[in-house]
C-alpha atoms as a PDB file:
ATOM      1  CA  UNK A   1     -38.055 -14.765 -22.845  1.00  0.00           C
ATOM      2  CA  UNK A   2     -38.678 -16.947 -25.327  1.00  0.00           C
ATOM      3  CA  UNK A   3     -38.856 -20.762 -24.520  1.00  0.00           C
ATOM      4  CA  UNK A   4     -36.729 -23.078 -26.520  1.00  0.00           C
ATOM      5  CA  UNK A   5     -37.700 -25.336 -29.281  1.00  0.00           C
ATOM      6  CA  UNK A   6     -37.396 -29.096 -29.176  1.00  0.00           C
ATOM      7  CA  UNK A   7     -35.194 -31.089 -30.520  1.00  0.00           C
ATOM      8  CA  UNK A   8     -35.423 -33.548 -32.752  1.00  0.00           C
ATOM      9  CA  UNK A   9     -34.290 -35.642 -29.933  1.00  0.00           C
ATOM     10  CA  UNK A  10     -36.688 -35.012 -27.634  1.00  0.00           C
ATOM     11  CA  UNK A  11     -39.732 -35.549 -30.006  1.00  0.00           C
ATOM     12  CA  UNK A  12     -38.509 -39.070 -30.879  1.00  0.00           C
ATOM     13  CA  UNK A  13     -38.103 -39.785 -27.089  1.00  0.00           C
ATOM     14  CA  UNK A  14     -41.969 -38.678 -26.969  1.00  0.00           C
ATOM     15  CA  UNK A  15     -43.190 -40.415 -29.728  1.00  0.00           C
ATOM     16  CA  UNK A  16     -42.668 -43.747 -28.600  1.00  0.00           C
ATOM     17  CA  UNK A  17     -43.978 -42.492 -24.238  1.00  0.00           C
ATOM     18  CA  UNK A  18     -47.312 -41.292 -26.218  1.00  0.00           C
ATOM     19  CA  UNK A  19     -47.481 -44.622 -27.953  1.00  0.00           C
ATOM     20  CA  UNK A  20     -47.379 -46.984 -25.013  1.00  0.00           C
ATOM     21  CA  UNK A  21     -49.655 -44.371 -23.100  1.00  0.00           C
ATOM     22  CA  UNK A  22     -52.078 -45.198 -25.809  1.00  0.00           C
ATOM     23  CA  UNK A  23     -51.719 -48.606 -25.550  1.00  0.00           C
ATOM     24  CA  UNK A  24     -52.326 -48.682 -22.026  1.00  0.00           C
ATOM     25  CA  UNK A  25     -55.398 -46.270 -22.395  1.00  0.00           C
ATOM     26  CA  UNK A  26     -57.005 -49.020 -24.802  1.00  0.00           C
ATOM     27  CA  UNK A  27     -59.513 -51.463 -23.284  1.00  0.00           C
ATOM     28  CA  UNK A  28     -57.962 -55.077 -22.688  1.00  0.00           C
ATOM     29  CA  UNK A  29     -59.093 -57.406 -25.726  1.00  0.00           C
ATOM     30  CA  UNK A  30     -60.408 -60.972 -25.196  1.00  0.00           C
ATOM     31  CA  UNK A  31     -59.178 -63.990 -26.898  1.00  0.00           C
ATOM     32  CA  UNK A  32     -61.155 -64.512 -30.167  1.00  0.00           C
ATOM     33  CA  UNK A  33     -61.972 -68.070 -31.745  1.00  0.00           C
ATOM     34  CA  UNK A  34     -59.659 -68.262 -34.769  1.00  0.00           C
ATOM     35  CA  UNK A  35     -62.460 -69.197 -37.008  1.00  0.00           C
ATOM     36  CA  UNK A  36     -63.777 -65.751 -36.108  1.00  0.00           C
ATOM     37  CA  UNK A  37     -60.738 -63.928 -36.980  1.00  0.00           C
ATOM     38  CA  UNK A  38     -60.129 -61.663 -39.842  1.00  0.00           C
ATOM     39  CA  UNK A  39     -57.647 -62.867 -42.577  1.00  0.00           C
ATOM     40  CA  UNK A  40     -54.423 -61.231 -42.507  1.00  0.00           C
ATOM     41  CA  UNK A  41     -54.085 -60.896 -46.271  1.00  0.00           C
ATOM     42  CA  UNK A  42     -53.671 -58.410 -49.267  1.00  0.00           C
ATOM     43  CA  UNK A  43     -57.597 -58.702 -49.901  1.00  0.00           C
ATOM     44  CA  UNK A  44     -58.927 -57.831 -46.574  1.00  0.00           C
ATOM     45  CA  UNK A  45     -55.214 -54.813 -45.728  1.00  0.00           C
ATOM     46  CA  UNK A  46     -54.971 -56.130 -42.657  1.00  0.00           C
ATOM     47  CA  UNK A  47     -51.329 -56.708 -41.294  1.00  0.00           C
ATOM     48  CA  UNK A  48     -50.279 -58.078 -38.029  1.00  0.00           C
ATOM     49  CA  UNK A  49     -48.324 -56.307 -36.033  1.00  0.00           C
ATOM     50  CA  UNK A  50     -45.841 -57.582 -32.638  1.00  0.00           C
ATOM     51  CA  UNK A  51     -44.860 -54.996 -30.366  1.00  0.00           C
ATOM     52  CA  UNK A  52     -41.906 -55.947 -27.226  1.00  0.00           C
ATOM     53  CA  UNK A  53     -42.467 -53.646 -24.803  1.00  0.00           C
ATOM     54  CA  UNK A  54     -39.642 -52.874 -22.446  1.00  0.00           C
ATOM     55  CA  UNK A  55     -42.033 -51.009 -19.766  1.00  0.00           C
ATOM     56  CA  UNK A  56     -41.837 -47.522 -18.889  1.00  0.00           C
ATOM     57  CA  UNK A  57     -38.535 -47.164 -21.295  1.00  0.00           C
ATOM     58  CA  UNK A  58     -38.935 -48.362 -24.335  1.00  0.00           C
ATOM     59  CA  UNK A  59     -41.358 -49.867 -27.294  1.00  0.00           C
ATOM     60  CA  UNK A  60     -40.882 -51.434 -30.569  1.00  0.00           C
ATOM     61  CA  UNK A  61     -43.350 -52.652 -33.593  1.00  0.00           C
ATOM     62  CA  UNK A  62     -42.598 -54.676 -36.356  1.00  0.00           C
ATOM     63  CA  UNK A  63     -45.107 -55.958 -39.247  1.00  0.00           C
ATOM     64  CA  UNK A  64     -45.296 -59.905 -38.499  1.00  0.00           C
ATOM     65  CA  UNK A  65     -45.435 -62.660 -41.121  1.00  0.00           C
ATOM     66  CA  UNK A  66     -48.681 -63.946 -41.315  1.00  0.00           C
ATOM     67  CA  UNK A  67     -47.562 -67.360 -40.215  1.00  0.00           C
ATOM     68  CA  UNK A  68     -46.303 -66.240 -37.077  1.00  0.00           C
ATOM     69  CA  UNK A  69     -48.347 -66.817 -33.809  1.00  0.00           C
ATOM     70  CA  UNK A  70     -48.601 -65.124 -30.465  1.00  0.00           C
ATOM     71  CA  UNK A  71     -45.953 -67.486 -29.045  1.00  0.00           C
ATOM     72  CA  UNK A  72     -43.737 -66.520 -31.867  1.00  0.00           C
ATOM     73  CA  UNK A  73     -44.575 -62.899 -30.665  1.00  0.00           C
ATOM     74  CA  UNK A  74     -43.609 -63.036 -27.714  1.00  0.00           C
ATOM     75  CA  UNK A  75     -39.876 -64.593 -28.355  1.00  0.00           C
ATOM     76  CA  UNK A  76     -39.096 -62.401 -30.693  1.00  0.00           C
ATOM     77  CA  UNK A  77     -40.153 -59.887 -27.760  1.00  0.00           C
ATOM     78  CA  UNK A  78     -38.029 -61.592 -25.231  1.00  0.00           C
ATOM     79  CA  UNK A  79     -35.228 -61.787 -27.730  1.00  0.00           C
ATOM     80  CA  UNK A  80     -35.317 -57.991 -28.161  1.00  0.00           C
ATOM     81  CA  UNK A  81     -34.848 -57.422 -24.466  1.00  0.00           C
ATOM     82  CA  UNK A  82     -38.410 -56.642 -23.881  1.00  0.00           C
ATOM     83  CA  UNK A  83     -40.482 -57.231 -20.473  1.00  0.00           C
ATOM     84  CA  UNK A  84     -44.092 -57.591 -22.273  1.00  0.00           C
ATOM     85  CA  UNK A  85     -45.354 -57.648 -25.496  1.00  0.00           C
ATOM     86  CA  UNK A  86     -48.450 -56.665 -27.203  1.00  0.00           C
ATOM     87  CA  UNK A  87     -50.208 -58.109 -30.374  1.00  0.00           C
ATOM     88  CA  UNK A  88     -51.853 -55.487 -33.017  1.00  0.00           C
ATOM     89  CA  UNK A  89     -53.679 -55.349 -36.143  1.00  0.00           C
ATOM     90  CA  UNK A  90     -53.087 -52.631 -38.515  1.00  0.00           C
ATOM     91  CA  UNK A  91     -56.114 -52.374 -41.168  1.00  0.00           C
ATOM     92  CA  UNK A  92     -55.918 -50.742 -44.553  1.00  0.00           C
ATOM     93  CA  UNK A  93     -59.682 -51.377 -45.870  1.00  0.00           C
ATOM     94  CA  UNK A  94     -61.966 -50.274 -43.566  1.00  0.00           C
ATOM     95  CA  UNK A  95     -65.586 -48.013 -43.991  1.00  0.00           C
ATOM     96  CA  UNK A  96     -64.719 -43.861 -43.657  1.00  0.00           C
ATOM     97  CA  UNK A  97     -64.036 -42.671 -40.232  1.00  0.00           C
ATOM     98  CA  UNK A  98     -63.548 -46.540 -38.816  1.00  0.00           C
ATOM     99  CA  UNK A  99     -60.520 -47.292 -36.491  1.00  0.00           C
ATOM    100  CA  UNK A 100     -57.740 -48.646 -38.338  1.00  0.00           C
ATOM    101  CA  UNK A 101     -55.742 -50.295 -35.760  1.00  0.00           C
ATOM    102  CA  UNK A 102     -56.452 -52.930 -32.871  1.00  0.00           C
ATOM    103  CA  UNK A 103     -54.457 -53.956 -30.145  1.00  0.00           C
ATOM    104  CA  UNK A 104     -54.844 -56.385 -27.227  1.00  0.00           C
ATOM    105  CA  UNK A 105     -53.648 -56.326 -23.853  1.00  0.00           C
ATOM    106  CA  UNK A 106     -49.856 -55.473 -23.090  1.00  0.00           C
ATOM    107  CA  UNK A 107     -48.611 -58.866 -21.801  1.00  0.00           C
ATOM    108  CA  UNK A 108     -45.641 -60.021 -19.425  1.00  0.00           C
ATOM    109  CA  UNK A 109     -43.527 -62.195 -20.612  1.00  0.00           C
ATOM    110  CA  UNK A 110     -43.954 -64.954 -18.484  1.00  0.00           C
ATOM    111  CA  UNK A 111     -45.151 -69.191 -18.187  1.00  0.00           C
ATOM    112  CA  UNK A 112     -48.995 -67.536 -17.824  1.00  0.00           C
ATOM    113  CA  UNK A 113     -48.595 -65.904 -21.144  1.00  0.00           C
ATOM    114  CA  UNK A 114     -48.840 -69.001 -23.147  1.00  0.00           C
ATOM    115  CA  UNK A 115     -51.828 -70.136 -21.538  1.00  0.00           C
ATOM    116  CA  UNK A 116     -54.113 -67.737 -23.695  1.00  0.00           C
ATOM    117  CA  UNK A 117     -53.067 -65.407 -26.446  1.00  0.00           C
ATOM    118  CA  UNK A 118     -54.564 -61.562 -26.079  1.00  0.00           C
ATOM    119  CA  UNK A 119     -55.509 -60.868 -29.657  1.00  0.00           C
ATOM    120  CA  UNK A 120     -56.718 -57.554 -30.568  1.00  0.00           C
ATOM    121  CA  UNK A 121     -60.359 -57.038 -31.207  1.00  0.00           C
ATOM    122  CA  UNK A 122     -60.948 -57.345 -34.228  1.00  0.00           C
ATOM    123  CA  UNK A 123     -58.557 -59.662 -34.787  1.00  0.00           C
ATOM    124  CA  UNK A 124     -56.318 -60.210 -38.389  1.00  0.00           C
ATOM    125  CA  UNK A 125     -55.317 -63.698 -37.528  1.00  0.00           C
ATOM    126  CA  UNK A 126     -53.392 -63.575 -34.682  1.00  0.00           C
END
């Protein structure tokens, strides 16, 4: 009997479950001093990244602006319908064989959030 092949369906639904099993697999981040932080600019290929996490069903990312902060994060997050979000760098220039993403902590959204962002480490400016 032969077993039957996914559909396209079902690999999107797993896509995004592998994702925020990743995510949670990652060791927390600490906050960073800003003046420590990467640029997130065209000369260093770093991007930010905001991720709403709507936990266990559903995740988002979007590329961020580079003016946006953690706070503006996590709006957009709670906007989206989201229960936590996560910040994350995605980095274009980096030595062969390095890690080219980052994330920090996934976060609720909540008064305790804004007392410390979670930046990824390394950081790209968040």
């Amino acid at each position: 009997m032969n077993a039957p092949e996914p559909t396209l369906s079902a690999i999107r639904g797993a896509v995004p479950t592998a994702l925020l099993l990743l995510g949670l697999a990652v060791a927390p981040a600490w906050a960073q001093a800003p003046e420590n932080a990467l640029n997130a600019d065209d000369g260093t290929g770093a991007v930010k990244v905001c991720a709403p996490v709507a936990m266990p069903r559903w995740r988002s990312m979007i590329p961020a602006p580079k003016t946006w902060t953690f706070l503006d994060c996590m709006g957009f997050s709670g906007e989206m319908g989201a229960s936590h979000f996560q910040l994350g760098c995605l980095f274009a220039n980096v030595t062969p064989h390095a890690q080219k993403y980052a994330w920090g902590p996934v976060v609720a959204i909540e008064k305790a959030a804004l007392a410390q962002p979670q930046p990824p480490l390394p950081n790209c400016g968040w």
